[in-house]
C-alpha atoms as a PDB file:
ATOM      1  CA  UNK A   1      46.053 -11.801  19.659  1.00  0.00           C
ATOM      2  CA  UNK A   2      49.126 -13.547  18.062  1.00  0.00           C
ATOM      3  CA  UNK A   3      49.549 -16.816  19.330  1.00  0.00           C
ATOM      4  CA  UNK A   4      52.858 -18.634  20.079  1.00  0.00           C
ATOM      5  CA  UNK A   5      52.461 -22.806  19.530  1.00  0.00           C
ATOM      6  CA  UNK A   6      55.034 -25.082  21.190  1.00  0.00           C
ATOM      7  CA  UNK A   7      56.073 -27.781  18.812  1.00  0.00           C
ATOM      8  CA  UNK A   8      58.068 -30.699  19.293  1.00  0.00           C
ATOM      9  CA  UNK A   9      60.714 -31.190  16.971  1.00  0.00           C
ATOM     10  CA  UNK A  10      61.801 -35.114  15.853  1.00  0.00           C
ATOM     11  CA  UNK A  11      64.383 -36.875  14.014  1.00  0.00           C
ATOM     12  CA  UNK A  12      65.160 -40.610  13.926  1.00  0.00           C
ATOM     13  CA  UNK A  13      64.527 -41.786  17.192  1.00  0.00           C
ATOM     14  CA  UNK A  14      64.427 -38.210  18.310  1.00  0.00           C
ATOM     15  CA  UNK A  15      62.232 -35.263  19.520  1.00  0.00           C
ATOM     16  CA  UNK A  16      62.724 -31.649  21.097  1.00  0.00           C
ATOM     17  CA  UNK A  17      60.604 -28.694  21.815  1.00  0.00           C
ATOM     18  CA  UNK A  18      62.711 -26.293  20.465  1.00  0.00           C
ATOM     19  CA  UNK A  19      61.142 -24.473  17.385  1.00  0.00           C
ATOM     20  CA  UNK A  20      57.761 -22.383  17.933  1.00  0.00           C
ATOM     21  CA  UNK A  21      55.360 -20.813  15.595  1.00  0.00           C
ATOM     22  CA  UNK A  22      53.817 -17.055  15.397  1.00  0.00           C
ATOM     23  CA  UNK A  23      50.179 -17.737  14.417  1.00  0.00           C
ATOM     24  CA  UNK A  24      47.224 -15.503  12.565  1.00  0.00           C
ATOM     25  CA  UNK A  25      49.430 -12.442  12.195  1.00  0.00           C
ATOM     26  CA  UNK A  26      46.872 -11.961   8.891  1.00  0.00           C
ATOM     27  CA  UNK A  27      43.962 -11.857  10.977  1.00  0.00           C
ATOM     28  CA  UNK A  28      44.883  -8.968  13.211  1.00  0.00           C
ATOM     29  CA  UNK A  29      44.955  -4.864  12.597  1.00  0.00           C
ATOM     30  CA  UNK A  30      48.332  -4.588  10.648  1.00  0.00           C
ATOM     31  CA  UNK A  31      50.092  -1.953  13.627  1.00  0.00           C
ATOM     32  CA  UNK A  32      49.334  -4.613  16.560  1.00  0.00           C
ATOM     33  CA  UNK A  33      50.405  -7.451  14.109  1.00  0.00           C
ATOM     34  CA  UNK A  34      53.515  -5.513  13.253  1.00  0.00           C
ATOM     35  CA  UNK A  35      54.906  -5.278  16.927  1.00  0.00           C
ATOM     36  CA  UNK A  36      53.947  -8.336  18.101  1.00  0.00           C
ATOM     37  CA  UNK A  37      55.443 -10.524  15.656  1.00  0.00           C
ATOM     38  CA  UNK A  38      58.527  -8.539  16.379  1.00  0.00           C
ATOM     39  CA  UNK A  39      58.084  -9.025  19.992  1.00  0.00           C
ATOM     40  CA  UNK A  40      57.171 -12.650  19.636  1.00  0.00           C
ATOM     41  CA  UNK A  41      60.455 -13.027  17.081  1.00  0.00           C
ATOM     42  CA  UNK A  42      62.645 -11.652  20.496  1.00  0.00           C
ATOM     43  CA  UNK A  43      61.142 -14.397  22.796  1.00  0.00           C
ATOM     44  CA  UNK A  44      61.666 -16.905  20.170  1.00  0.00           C
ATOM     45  CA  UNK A  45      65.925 -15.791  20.400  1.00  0.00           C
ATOM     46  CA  UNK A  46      65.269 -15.971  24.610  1.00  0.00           C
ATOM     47  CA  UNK A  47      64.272 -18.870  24.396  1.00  0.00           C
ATOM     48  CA  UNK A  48      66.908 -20.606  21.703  1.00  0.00           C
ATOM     49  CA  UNK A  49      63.743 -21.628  19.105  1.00  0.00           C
ATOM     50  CA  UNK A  50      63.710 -21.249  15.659  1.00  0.00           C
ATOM     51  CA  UNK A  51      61.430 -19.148  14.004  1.00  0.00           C
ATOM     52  CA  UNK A  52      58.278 -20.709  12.270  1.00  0.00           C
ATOM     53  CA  UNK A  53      54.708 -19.730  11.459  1.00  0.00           C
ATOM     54  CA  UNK A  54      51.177 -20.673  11.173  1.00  0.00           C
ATOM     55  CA  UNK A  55      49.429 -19.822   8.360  1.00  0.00           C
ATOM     56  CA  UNK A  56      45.118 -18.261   9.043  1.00  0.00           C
ATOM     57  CA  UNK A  57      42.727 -20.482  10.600  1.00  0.00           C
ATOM     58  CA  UNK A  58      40.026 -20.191   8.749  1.00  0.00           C
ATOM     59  CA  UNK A  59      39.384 -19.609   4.881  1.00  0.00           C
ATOM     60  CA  UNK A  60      37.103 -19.403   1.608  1.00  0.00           C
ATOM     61  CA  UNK A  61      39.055 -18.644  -1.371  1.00  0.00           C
ATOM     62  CA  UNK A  62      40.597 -19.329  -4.589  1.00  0.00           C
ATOM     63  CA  UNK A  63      43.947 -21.565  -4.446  1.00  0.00           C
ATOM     64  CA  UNK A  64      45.784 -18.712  -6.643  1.00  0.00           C
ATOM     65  CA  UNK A  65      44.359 -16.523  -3.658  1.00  0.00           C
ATOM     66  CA  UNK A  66      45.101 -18.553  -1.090  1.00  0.00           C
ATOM     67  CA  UNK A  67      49.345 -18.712  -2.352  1.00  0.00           C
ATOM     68  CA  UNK A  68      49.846 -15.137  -2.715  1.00  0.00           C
ATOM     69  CA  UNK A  69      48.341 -14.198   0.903  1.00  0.00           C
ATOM     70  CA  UNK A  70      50.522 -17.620   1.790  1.00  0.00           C
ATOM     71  CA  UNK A  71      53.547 -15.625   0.402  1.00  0.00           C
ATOM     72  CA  UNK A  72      52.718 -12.166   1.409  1.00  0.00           C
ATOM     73  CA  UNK A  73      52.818 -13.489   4.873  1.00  0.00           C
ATOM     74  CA  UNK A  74      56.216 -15.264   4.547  1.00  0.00           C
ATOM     75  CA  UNK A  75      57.566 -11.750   2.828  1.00  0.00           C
ATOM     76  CA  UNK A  76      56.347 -10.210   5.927  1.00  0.00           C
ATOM     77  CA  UNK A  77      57.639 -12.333   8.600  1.00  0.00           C
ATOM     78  CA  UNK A  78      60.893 -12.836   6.793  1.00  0.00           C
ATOM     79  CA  UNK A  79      61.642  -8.811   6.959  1.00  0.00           C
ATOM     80  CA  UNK A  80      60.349  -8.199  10.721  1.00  0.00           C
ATOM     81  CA  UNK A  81      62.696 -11.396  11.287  1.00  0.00           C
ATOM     82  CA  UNK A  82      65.418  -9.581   9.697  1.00  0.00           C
ATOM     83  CA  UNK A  83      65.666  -7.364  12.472  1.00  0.00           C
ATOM     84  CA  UNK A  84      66.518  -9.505  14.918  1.00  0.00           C
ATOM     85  CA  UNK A  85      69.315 -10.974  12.734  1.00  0.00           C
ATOM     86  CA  UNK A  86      66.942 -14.692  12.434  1.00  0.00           C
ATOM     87  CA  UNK A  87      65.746 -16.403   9.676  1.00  0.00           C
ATOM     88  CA  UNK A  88      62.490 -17.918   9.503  1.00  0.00           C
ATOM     89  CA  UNK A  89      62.998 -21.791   9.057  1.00  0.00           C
ATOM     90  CA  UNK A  90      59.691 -23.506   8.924  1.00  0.00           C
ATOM     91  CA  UNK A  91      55.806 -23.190   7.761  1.00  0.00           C
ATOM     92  CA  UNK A  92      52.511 -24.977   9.017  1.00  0.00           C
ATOM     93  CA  UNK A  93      48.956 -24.077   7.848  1.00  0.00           C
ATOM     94  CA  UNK A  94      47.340 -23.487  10.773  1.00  0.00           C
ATOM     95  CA  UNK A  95      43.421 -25.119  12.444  1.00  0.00           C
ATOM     96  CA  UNK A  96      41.110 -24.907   9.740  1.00  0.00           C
ATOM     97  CA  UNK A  97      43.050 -24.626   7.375  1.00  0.00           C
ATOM     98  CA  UNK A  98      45.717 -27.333   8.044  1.00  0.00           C
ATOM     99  CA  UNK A  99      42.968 -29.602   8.222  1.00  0.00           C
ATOM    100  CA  UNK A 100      41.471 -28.577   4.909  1.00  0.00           C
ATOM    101  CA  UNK A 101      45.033 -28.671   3.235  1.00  0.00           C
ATOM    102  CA  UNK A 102      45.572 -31.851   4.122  1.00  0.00           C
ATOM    103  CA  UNK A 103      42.739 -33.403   2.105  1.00  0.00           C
ATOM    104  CA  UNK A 104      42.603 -30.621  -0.407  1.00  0.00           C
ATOM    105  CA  UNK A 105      45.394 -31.439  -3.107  1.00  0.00           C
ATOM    106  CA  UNK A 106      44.575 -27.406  -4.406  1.00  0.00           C
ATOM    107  CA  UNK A 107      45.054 -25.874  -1.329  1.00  0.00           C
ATOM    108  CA  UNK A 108      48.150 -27.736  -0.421  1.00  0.00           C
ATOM    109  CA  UNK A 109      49.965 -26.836  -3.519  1.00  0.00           C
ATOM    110  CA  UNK A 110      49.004 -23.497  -3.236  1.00  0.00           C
ATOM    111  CA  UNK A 111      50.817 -23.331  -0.077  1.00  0.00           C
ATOM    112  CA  UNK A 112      53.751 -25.146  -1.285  1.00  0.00           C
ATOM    113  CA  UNK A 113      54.177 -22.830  -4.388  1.00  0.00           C
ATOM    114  CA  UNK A 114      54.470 -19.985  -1.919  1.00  0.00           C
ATOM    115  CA  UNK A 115      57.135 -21.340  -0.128  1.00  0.00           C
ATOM    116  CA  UNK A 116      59.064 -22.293  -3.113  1.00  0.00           C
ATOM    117  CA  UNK A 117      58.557 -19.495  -4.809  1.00  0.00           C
ATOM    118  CA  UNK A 118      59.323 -17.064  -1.673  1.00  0.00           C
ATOM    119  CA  UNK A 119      61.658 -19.308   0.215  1.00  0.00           C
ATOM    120  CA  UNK A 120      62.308 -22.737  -0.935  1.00  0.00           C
ATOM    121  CA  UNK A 121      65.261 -23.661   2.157  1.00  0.00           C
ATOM    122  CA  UNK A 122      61.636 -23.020   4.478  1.00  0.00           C
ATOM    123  CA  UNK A 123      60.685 -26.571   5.442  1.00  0.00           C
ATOM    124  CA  UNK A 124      56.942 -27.441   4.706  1.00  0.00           C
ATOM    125  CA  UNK A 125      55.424 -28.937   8.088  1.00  0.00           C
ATOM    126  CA  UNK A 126      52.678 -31.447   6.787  1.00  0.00           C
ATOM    127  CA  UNK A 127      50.309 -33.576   8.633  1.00  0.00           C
ATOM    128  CA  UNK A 128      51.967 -37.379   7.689  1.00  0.00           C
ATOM    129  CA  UNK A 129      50.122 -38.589   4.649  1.00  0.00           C
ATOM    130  CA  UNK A 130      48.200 -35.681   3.561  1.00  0.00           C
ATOM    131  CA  UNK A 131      47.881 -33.613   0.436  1.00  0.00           C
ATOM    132  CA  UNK A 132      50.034 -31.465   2.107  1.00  0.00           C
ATOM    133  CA  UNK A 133      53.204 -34.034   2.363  1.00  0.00           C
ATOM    134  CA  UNK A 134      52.463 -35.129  -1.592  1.00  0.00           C
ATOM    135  CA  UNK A 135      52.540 -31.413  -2.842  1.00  0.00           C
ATOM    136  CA  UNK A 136      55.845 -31.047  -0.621  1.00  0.00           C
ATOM    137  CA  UNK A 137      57.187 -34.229  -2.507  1.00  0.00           C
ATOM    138  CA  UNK A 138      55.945 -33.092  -5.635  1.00  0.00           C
ATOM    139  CA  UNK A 139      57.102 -29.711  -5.511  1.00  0.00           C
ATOM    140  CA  UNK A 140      61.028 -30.672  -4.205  1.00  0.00           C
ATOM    141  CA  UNK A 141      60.604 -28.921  -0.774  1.00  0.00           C
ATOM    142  CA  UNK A 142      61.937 -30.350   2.154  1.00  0.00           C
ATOM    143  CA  UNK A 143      58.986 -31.803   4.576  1.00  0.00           C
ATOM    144  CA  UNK A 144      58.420 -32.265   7.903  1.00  0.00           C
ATOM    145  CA  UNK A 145      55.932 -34.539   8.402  1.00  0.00           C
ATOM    146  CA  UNK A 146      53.567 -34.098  11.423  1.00  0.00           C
ATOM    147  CA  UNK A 147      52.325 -36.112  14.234  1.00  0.00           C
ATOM    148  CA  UNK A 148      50.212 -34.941  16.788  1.00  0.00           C
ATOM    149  CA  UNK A 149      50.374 -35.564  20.649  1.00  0.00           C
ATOM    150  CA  UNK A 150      46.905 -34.248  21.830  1.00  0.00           C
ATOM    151  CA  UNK A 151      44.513 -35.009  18.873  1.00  0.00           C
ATOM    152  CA  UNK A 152      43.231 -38.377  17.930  1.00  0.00           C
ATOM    153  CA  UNK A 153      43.257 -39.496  14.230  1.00  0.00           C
ATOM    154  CA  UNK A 154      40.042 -40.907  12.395  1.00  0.00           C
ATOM    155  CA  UNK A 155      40.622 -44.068   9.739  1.00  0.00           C
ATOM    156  CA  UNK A 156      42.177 -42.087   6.858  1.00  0.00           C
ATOM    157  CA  UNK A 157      44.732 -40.414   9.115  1.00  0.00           C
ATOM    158  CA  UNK A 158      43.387 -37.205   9.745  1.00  0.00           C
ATOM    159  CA  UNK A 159      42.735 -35.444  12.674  1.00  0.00           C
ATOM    160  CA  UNK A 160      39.146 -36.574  14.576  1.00  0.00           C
ATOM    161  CA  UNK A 161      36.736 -33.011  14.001  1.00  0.00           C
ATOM    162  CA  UNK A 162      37.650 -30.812  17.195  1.00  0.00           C
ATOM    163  CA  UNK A 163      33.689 -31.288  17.540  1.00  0.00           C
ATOM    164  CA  UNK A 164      33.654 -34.447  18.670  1.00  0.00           C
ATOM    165  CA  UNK A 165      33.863 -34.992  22.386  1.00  0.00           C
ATOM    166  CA  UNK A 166      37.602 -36.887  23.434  1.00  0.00           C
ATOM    167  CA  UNK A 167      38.781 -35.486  19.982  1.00  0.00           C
ATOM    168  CA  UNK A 168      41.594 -33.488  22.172  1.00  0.00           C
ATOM    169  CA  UNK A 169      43.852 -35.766  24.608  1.00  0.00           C
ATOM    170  CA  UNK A 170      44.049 -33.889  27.892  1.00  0.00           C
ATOM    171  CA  UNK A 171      45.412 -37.342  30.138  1.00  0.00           C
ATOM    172  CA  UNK A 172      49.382 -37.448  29.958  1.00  0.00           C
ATOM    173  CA  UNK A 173      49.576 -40.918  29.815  1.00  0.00           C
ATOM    174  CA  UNK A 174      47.314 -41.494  26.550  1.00  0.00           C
ATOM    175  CA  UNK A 175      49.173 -38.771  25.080  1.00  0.00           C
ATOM    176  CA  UNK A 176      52.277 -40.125  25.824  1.00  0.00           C
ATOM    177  CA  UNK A 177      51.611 -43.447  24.973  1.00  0.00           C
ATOM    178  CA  UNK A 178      50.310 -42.518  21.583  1.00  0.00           C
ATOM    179  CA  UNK A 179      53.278 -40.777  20.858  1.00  0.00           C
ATOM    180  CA  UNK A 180      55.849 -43.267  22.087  1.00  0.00           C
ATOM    181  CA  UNK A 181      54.024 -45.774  19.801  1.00  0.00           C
ATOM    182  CA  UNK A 182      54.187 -43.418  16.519  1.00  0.00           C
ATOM    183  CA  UNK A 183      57.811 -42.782  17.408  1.00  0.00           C
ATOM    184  CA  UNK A 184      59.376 -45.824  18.061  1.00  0.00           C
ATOM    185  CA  UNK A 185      56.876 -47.876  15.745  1.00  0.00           C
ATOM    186  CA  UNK A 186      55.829 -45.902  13.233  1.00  0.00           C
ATOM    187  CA  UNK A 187      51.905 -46.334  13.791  1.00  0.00           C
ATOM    188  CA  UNK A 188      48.564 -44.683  15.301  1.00  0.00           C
ATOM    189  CA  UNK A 189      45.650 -46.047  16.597  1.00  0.00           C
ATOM    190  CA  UNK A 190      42.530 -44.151  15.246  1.00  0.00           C
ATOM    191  CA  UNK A 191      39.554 -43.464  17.578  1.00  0.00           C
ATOM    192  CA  UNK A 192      37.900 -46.426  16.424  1.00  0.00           C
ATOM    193  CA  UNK A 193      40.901 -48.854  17.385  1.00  0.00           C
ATOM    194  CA  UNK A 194      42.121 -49.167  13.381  1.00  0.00           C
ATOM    195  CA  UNK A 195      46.216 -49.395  13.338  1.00  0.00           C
ATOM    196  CA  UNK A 196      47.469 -46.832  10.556  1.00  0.00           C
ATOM    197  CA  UNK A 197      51.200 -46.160   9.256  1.00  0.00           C
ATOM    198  CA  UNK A 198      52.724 -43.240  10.410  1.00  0.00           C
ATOM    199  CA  UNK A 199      55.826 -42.368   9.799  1.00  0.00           C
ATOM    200  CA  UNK A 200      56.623 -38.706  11.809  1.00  0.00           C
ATOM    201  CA  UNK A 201      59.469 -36.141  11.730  1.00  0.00           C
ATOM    202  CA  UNK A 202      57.843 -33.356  14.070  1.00  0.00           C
ATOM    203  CA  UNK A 203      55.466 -33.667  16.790  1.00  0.00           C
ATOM    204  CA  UNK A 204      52.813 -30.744  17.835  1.00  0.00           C
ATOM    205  CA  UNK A 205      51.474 -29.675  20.996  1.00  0.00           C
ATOM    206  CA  UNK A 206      48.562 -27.706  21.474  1.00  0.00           C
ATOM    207  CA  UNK A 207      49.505 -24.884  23.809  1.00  0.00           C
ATOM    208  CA  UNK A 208      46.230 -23.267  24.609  1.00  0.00           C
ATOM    209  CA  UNK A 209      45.140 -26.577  26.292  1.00  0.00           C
ATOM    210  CA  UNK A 210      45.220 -26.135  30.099  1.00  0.00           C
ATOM    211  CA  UNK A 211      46.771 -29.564  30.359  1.00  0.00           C
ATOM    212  CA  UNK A 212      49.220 -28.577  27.796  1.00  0.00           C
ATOM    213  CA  UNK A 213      52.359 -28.871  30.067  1.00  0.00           C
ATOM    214  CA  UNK A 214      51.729 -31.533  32.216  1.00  0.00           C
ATOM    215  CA  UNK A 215      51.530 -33.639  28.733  1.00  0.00           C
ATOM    216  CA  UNK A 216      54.481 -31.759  26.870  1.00  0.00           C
ATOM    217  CA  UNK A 217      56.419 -33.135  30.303  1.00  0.00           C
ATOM    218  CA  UNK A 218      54.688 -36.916  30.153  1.00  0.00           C
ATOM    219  CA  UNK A 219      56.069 -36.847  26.324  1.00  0.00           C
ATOM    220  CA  UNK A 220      59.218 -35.423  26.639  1.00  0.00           C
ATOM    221  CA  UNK A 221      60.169 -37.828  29.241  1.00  0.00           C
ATOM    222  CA  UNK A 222      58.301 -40.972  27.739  1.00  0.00           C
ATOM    223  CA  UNK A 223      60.357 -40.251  24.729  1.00  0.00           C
ATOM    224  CA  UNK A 224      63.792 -39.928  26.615  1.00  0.00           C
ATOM    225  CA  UNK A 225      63.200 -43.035  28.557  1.00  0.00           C
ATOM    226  CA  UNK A 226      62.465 -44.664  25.127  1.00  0.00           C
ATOM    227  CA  UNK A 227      65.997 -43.472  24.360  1.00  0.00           C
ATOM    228  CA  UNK A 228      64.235 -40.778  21.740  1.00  0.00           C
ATOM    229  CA  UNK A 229      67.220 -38.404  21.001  1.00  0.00           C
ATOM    230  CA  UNK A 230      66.389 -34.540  21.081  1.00  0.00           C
ATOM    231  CA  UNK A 231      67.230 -32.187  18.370  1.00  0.00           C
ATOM    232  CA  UNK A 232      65.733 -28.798  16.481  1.00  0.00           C
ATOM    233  CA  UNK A 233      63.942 -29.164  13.779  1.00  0.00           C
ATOM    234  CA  UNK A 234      66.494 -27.786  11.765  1.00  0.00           C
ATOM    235  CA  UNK A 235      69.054 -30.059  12.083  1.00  0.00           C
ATOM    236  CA  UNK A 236      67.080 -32.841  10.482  1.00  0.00           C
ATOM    237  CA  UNK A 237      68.052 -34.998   7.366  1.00  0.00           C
ATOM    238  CA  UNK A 238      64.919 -33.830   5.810  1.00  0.00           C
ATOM    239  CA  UNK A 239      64.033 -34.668   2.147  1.00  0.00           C
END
């Protein structure tokens, strides 16, 4: 099924959960996808969110491949957004391939031609530091770059293997202190206790966690007793 993400939106000092994501339309029937996006495009307006999505989880391809099913999905968002008068603001490769984009300097162009090509005002949500937030650069899109609030980060700044066991942070209070720290101070701690540079314009929270809203609560109020600002996404200085 189509799955909505909650995502934390930050600027400056800032963060609010105010923009969502519709993820894997491409991997379901094309009817069901159809009215579903639609559906989850309506809950987005309820709601007051702006309207993002996640590119497939999982793929094998070419990069020239890989950028025109990047933009045929866009295309196809874009016009079922249309209909509810909304404009789709934001793009994130999603699981699998988010992870493999953001060491893959192929696959992260590919996804940044698409946008440009389809969309260029769409803002390019890339893990901080990866291949992802270069090809942004490179390509003159605006980028959001990504922090996490329930993953933990190996040496080189990417996410620790879902695989490993404590890879996802279910306690509030590790969450939110790992967030507070890359917000205010512009730094992670990996798994293995090594200090990395982080600077982050957009936080994520996994929603399919079962703990996922007593830490999007921890976080939110860590970071407004931090004096973290909230804003959308959106309203960012982004370059």
């Amino acid at each position: 099924m189509l799955r909505e993400n909650v995502v934390g939106r930050l600027v400056s000092r800032s963060l609010h959960i105010l923009d969502g994501n519709l993820a894997q339309i491409g991997n379901m029937p094309q009817i069901e996808a159809y009215g579903l996006a639609h559906e989850q495009i309506e809950r987005h307006l309820v709601h007051g969110l702006a309207v993002g999505t996640d590119m497939p989880e999982s793929i094998d391809m070419r990069a020239d491949d890989l950028e025109y099913m990047i933009a045929y999905q866009i295309g196809a968002l874009q016009a079922l957004a249309a209909y509810s008068d909304v404009k789709v603001t934001h793009l994130k490769p999603h699981g699998a391939l988010n992870n493999m984009a953001a060491e893959n300097s192929d696959y992260a162009m590919a996804i940044g031609r698409a946008i440009k090509t389809v969309d260029r005002s769409i803002i390019y949500v890339a893990l901080a530091g990866s291949e992802m937030e270069k090809a942004g650069r490179t390509l003159g899109l605006r980028v959001a770059r990504e922090g996490f609030c329930d993953r933990q980060y190996e040496d080189d700044g990417n996410l620790t293997s879902r695989k490993i066991q404590g890879s996802v942070i279910k306690d509030p209070v590790v969450a939110t202190k790992q967030v507070v720290e890359m917000v205010l101070n512009n730094r992670i701690r990996s798994r293995n206790g090594k200090t990395i540079s982080c600077t982050v314009d957009t936080l994520c929270l996994h929603g399919d966690e079962p703990t996922a809203i007593a830490v999007a609560k921890s976080v939110r109020e860590g970071l407004v007793k931090a004096g973290v600002k909230l804003v959308p996404l959106t309203e960012m200085a982004l370059d």
